[in-house]
N, C-alpha and C. Protein backbone atom coordinates (compact mmCIF):
# COMPACT_ATOMS: atom_id res chain seq x y z
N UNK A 1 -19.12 100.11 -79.38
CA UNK A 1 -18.70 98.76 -79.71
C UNK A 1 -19.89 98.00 -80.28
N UNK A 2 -19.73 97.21 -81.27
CA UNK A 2 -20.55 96.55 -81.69
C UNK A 2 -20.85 94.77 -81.12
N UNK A 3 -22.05 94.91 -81.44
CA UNK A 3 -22.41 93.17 -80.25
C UNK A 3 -21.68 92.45 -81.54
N UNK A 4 -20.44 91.75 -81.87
CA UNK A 4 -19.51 91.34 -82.53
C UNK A 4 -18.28 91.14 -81.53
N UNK A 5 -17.87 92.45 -81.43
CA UNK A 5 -16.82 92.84 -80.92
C UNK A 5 -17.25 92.47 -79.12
N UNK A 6 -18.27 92.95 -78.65
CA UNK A 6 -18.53 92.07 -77.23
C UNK A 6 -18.38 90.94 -77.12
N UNK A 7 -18.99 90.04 -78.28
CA UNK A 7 -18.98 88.55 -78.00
C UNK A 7 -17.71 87.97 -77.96
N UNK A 8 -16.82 88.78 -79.13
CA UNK A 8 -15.85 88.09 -79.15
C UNK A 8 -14.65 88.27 -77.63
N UNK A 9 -14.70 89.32 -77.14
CA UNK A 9 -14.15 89.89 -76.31
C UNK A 9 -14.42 88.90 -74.75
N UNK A 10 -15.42 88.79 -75.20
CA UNK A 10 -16.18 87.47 -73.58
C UNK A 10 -15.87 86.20 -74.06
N UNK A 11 -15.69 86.04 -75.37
CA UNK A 11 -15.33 84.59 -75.70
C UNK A 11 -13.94 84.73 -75.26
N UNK A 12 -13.29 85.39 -75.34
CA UNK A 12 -11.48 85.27 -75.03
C UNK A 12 -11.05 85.77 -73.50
N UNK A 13 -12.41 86.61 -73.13
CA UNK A 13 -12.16 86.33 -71.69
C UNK A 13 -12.34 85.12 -71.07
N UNK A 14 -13.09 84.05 -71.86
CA UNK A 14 -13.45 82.79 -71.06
C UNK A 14 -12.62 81.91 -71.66
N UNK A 15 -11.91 81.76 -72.49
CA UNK A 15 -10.39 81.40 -72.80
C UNK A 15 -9.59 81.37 -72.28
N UNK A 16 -8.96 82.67 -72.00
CA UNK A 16 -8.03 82.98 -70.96
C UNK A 16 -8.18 82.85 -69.70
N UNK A 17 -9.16 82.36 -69.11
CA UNK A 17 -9.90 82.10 -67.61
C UNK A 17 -9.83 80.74 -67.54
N UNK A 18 -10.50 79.62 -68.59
CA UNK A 18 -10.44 78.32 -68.74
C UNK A 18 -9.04 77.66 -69.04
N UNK A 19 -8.11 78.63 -69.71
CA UNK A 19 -6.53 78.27 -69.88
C UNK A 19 -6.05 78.22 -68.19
N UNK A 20 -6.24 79.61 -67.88
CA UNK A 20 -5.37 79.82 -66.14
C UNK A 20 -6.15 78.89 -65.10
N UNK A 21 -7.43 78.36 -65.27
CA UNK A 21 -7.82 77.37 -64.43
C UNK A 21 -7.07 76.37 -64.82
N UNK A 22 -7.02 75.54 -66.26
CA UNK A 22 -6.28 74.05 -66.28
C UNK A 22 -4.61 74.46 -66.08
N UNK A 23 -4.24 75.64 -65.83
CA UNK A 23 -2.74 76.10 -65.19
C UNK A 23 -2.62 75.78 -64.03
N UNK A 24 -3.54 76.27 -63.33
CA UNK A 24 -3.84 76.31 -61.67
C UNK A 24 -3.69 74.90 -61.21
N UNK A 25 -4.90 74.53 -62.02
CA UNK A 25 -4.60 72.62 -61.24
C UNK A 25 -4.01 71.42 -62.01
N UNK A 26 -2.92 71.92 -62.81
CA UNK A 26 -1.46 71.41 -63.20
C UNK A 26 -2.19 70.17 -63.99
N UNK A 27 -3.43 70.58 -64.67
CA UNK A 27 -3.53 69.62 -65.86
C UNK A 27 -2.87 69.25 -67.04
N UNK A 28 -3.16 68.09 -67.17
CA UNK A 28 -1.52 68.02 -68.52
C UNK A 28 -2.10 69.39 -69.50
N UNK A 29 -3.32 69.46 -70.06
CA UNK A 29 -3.50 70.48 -70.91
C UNK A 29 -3.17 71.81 -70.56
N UNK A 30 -2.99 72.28 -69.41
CA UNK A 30 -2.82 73.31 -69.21
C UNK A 30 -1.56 73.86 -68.77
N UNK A 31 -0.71 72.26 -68.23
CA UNK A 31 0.45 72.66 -68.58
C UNK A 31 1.37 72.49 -69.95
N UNK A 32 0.69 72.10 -70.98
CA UNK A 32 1.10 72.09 -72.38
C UNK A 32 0.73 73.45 -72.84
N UNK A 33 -0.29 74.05 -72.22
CA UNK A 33 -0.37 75.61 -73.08
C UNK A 33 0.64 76.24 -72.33
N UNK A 34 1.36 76.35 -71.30
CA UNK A 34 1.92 76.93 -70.51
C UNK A 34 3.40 77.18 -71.26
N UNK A 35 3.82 75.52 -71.33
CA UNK A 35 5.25 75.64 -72.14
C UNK A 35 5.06 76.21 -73.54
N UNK A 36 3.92 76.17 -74.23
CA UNK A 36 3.90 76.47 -75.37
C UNK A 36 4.10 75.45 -76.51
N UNK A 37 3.56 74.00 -75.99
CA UNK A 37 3.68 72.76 -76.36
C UNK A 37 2.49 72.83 -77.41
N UNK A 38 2.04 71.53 -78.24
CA UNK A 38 0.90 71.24 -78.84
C UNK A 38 0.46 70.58 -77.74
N UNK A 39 -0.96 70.54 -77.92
CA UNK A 39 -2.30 69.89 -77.22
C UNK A 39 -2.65 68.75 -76.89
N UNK A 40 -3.03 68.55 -77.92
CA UNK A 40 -4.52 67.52 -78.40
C UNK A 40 -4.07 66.96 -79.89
N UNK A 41 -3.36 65.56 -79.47
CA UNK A 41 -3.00 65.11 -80.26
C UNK A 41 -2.29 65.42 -82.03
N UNK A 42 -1.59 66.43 -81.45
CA UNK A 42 -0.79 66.37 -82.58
C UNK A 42 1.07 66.49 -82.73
N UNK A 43 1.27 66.07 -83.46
CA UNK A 43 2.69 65.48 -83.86
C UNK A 43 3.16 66.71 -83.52
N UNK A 44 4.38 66.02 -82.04
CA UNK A 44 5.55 67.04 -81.86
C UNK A 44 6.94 66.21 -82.42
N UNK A 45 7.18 65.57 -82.50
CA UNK A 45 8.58 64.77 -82.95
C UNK A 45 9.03 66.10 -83.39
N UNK A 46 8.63 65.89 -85.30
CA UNK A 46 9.45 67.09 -85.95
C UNK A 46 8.99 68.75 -85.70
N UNK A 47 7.59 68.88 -85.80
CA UNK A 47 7.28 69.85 -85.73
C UNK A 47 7.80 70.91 -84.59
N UNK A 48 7.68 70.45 -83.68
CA UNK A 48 8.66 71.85 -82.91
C UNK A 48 10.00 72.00 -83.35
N UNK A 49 10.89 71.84 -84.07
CA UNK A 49 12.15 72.22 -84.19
C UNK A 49 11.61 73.61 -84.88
N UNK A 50 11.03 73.61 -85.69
CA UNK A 50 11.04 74.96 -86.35
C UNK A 50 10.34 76.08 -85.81
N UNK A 51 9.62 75.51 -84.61
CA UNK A 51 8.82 76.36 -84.23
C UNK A 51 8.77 77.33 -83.12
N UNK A 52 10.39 76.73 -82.29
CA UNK A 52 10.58 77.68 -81.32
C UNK A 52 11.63 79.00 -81.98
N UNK A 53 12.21 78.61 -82.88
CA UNK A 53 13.09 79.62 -83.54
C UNK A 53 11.93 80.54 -83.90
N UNK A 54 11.71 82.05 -83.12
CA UNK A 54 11.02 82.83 -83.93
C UNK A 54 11.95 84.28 -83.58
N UNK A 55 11.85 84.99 -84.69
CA UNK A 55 12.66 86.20 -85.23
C UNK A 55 14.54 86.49 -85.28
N UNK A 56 14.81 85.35 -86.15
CA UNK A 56 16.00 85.24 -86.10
C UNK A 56 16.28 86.34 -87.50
N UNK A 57 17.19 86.56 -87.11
CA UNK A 57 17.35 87.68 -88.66
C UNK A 57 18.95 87.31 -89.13
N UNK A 58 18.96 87.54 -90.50
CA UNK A 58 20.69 87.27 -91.19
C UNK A 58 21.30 88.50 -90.68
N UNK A 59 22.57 87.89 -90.80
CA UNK A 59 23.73 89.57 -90.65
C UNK A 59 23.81 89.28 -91.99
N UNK A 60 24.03 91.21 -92.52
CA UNK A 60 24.28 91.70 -93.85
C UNK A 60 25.30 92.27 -94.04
């Protein structure tokens, strides 16, 4: 493995550690990553309508 691929690998372990801590103690941020909400100030009005629809396919 290349020191690239380590760093990045410890950076997303401390991501995923700093996400499940603000889970744990039911911070608004961490329960907005939870539902799968936006964050940090940005526009949900319209934007989630399109965004929970994922892999809808046509009948042919």
């Amino acid at each position: 493995m290349s020191h690239s691929q380590v760093v990045l690998n410890a950076l997303a372990m401390k991501l995923r550690d700093d996400l499940e801590s603000l889970k744990k103690i039911g911070n608004h941020r961490g329960l907005r990553h939870y539902r799968g909400l936006r964050v940090c100030n940005q526009h949900s009005k319209i934007a989630g309508y399109r965004e929970k629809i994922v892999g809808v396919s046509k009948k042919r």
